[in-house]
Protein backbone atom coordinates (compact mmCIF):
# COMPACT_ATOMS: atom_id res chain seq x y z
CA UNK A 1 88.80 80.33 96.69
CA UNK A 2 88.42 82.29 100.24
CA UNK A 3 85.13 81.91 101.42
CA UNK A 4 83.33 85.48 101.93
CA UNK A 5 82.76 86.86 105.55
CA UNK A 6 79.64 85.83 107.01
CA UNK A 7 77.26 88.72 107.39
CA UNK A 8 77.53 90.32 111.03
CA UNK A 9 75.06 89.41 114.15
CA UNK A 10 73.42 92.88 114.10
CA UNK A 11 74.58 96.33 112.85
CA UNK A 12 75.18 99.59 115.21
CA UNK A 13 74.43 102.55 113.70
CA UNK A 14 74.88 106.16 115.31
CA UNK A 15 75.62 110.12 113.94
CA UNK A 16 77.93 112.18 114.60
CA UNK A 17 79.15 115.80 113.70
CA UNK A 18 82.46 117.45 115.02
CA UNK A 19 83.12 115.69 117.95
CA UNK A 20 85.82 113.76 117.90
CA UNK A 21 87.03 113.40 121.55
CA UNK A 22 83.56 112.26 122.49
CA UNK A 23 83.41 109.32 119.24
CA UNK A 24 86.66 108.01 120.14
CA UNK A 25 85.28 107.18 123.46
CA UNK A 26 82.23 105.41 121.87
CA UNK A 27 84.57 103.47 119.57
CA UNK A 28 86.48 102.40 122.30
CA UNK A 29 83.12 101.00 124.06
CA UNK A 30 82.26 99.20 120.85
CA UNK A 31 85.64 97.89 121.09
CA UNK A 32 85.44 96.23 124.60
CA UNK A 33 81.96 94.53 124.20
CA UNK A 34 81.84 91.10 125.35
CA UNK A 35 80.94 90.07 121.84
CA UNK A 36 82.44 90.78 118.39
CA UNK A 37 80.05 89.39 115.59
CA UNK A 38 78.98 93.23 114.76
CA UNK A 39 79.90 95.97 112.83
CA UNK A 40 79.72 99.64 113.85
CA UNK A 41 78.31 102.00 110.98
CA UNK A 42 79.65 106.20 111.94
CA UNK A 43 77.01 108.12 109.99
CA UNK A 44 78.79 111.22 110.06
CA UNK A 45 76.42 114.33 109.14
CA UNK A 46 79.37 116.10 107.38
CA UNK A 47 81.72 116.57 110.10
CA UNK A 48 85.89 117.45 109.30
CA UNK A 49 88.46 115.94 108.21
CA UNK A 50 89.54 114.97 112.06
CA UNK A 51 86.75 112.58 112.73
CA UNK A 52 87.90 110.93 109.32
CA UNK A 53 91.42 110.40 111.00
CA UNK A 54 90.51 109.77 114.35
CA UNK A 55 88.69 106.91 112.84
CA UNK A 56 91.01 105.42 110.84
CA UNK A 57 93.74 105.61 113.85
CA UNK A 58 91.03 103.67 116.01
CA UNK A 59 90.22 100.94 113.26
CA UNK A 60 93.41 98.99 113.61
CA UNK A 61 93.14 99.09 117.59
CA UNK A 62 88.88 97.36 117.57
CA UNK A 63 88.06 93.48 116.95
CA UNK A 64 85.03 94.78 114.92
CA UNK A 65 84.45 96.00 111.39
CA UNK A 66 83.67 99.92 111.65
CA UNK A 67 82.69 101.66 108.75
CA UNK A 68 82.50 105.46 107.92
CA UNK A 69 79.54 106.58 105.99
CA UNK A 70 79.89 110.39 105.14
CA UNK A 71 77.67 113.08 103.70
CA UNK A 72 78.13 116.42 102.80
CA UNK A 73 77.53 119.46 105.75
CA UNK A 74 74.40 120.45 105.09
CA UNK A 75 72.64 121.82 108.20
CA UNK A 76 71.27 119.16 110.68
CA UNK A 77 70.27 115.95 109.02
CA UNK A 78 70.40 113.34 110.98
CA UNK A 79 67.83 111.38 109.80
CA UNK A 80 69.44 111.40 106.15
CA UNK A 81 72.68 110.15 107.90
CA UNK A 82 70.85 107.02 109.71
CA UNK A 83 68.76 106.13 106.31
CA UNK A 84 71.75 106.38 105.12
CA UNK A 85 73.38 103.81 107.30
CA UNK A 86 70.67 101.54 107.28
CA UNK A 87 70.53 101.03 103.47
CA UNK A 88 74.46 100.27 104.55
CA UNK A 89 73.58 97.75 107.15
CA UNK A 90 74.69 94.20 106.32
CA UNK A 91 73.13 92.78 109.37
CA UNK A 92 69.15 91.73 110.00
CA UNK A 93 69.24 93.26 113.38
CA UNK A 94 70.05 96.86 114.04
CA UNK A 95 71.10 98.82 116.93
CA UNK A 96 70.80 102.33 117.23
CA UNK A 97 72.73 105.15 119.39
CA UNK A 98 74.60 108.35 119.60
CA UNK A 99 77.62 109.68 118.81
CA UNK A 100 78.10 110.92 122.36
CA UNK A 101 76.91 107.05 124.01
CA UNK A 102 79.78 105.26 125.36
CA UNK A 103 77.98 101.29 125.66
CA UNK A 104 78.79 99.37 128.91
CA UNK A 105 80.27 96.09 127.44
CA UNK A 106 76.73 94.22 127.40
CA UNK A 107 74.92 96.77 125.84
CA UNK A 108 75.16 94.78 122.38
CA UNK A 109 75.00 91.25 124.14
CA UNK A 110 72.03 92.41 125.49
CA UNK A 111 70.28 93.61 123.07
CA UNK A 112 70.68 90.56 120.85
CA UNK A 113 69.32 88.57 123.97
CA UNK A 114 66.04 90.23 124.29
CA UNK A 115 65.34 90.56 120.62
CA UNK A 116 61.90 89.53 119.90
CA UNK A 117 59.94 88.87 116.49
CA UNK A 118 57.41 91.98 116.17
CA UNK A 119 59.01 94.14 119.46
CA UNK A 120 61.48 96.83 119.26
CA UNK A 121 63.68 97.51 122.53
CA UNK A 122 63.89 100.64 124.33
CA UNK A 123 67.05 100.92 125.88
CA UNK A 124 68.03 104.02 128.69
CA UNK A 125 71.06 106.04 129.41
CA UNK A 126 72.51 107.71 131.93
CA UNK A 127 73.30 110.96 131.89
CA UNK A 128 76.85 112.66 132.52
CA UNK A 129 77.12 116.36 134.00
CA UNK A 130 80.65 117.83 131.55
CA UNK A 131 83.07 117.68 134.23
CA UNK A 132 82.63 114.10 134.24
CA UNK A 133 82.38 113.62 130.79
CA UNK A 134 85.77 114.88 130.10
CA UNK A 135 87.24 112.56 132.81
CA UNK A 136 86.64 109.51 131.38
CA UNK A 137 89.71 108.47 129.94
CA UNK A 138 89.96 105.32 127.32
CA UNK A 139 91.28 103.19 130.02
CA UNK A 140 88.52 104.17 132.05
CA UNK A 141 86.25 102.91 129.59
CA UNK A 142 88.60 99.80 128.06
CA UNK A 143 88.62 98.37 132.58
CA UNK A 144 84.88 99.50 132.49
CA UNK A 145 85.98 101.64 135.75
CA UNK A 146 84.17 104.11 133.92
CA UNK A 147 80.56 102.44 134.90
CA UNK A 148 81.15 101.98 138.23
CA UNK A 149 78.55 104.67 140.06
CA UNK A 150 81.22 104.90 143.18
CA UNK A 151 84.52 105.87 140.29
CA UNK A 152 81.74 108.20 138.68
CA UNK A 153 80.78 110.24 142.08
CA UNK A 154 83.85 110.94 142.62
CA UNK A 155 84.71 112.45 139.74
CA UNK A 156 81.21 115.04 139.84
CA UNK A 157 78.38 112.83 139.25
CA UNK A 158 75.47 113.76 141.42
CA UNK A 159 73.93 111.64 143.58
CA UNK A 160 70.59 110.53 141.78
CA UNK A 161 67.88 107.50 142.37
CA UNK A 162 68.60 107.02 138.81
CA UNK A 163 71.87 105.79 139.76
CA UNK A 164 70.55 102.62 139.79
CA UNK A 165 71.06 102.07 136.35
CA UNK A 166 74.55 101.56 137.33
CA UNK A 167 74.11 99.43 139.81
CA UNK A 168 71.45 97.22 139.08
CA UNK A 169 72.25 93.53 138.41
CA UNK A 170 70.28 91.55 134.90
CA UNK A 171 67.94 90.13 138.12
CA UNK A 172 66.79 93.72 139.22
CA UNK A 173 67.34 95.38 135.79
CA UNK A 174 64.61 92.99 134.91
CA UNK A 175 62.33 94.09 137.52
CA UNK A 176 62.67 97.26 137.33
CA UNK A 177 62.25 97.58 133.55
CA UNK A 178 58.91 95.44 134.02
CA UNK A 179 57.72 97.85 137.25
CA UNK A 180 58.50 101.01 135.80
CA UNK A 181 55.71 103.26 134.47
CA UNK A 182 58.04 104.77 131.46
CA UNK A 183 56.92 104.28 128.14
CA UNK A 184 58.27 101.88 125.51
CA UNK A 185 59.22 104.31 123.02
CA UNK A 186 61.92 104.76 120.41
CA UNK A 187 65.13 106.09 121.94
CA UNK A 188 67.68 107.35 119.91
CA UNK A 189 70.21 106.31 122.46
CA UNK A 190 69.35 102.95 122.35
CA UNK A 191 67.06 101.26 120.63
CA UNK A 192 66.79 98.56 118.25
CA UNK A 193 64.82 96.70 115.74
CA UNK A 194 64.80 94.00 113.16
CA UNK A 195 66.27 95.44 109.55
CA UNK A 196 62.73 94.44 107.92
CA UNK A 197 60.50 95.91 110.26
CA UNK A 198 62.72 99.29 109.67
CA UNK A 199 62.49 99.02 105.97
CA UNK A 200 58.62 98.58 106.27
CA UNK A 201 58.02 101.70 107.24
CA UNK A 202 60.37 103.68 105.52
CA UNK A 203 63.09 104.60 108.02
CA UNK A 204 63.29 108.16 108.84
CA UNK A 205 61.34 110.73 107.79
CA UNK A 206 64.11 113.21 106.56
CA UNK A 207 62.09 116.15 106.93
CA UNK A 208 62.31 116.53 110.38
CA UNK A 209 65.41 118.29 111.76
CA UNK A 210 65.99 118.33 115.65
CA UNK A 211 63.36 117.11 118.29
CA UNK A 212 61.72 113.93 118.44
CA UNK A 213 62.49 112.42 115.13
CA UNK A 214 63.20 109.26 117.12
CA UNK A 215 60.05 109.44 118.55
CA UNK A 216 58.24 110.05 115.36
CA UNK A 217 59.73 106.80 113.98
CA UNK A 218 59.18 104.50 117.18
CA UNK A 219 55.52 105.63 116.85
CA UNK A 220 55.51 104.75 113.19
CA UNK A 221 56.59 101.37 114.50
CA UNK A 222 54.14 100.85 116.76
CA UNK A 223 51.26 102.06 114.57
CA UNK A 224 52.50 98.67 112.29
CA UNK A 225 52.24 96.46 114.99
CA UNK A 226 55.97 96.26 116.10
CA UNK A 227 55.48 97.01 120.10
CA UNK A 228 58.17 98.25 122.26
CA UNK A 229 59.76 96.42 125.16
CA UNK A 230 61.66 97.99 128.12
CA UNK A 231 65.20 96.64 128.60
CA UNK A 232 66.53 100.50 129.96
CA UNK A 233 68.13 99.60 132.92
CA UNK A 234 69.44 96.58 131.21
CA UNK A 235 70.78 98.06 128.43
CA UNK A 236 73.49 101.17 129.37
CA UNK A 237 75.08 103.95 128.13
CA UNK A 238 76.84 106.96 129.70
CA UNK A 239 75.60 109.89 127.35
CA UNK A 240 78.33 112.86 127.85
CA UNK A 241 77.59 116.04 127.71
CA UNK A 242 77.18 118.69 125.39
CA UNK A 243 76.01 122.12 123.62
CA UNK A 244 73.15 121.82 121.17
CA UNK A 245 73.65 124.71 118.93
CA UNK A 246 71.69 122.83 116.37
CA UNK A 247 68.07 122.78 118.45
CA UNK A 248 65.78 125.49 117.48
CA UNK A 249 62.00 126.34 117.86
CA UNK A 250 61.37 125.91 114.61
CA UNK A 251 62.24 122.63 113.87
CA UNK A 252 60.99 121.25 117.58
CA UNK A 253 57.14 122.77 116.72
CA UNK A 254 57.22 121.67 112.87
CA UNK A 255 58.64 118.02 114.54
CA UNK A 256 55.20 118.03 117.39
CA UNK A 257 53.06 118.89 114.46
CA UNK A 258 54.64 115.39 112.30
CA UNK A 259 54.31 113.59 115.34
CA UNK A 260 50.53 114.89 115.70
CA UNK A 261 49.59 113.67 112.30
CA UNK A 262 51.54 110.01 112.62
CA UNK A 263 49.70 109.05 115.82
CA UNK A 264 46.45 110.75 114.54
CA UNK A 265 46.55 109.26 110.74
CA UNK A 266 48.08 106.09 112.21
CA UNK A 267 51.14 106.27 109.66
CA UNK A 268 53.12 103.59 109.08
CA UNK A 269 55.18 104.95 106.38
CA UNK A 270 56.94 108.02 105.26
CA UNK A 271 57.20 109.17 101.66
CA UNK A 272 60.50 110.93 102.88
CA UNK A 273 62.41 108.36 104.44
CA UNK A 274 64.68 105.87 102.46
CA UNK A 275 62.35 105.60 99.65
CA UNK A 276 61.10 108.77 98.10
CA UNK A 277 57.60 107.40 96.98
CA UNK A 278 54.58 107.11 98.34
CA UNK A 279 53.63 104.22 100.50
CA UNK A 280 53.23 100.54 98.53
């Protein structure tokens, strides 16, 4: 009898809704890593029918398993769409980003090397004005051209100190990371934990909509004991741009008010995240 296929390294997990051109490109990062023991989870938050086939066009071309979890358009839900992933997740070690995140090709590599028993890593990214978004090819990003701060000025990127991002080596990404006077919290663009720590506390809370819901959940984290470590000029992605029709007012003061109550209650667990029940 075939033997089953071992269970991947670590699971990546982002959203995405109606963008196409921009998941292709991430798919295509997660296709040129330097490793291939993953699998790649698209929680798509209801998007149409042409992410569906621009994914299954792009599954034959990637050496990794990528699987398309999809739920029904209901308003932003993002955090129902990663719960939703992780119960999916085959792996013990999860890596979270966007939709609009193209990973340089050690951004998964590196990430499994600085995994730590009780620490979650806070990854950076670096971000892309739209002009150079949209000329980033998927040669640019299959030749890694595409990370290369000199190929990226000259097609609109401003000059920036945090260009260094780019340029810094593992030696100086190091440094920097342990010099710099930015937090270790959760960041949505990449970040990553340990499947069980996740689980612990609940995984999202689904009730918040846009702004800070990553946040909210890092600080969840942290409130168990799981500390954050800096690895964000280690870990890369170029984040393109785009509109965010789905941010309101609303949901960002409702979100600061959540947040309030985690860090002042010292939550550890949500009774609206992948379980709906109060905490154990």
């Amino acid at each position: 009898m075939p033997q089953p296929a071992p269970a991947p390294v670590a699971s990546v997990v982002f959203t995405t809704y109606n963008q196409p051109d921009w998941l292709e490109k991430v798919l295509v990062g997660f296709g040129t890593q330097d490793r291939t023991d993953f699998e790649v989870l698209v929680a798509d938050d209801g998007s149409r029918d042409d992410t569906r086939e621009r994914i299954e066009a792009l599954r034959g071309q990637l050496p990794v398993e990528v699987r398309h979890l999809w739920q029904a358009d209901d308003g932003f839900r993002k955090c129902e769409a990663l719960n939703m992933a992780i119960r999916a997740s085959r792996a013990d070690y999860v890596l979270f980003t966007d939709g609009d995140c193209i990973p340089r090709a050690d951004f998964v590599s590196t990430h499994l090397r600085l995994r730590e028993p009780g620490r979650f890593l806070s990854g950076g990214y670096h971000k892309l004005p739209m002009d150079t978004s949209k000329a980033i090819s998927l040669d640019d990003i299959r030749s890694g051209r595409c990370f290369d701060a000199a190929w990226l000025r000259k097609r609109g990127m401003p000059a920036s100190r945090r260009n260094v991002k780019l340029t810094a080596g593992p030696k100086l990404g190091a440094l920097l990371d342990a010099i710099s006077p930015a937090r270790a919290s959760w960041n949505g663009h990449s970040a990553s934990a340990w499947k069980r720590d996740i689980v612990a506390i609940n995984g999202f809370d689904e009730r918040m909509k846009y702004g800070g819901q990553d946040r909210e959940f890092g600080e969840r984290l942290e409130n168990a004991g799981i500390r954050g470590k800096r690895i964000r000029h280690r870990a890369i992605v170029l984040h393109l741009d785009h509109p965010r029709g789905y941010a309101t007012q609303d949901s960002i003061d409702f979100n600061r008010g959540l947040r309030a109550d985690t860090r002042r209650l010292r939550r550890t667990w949500t009774e609206f995240g992948i379980e709906k029940r109060a905490a154990p």
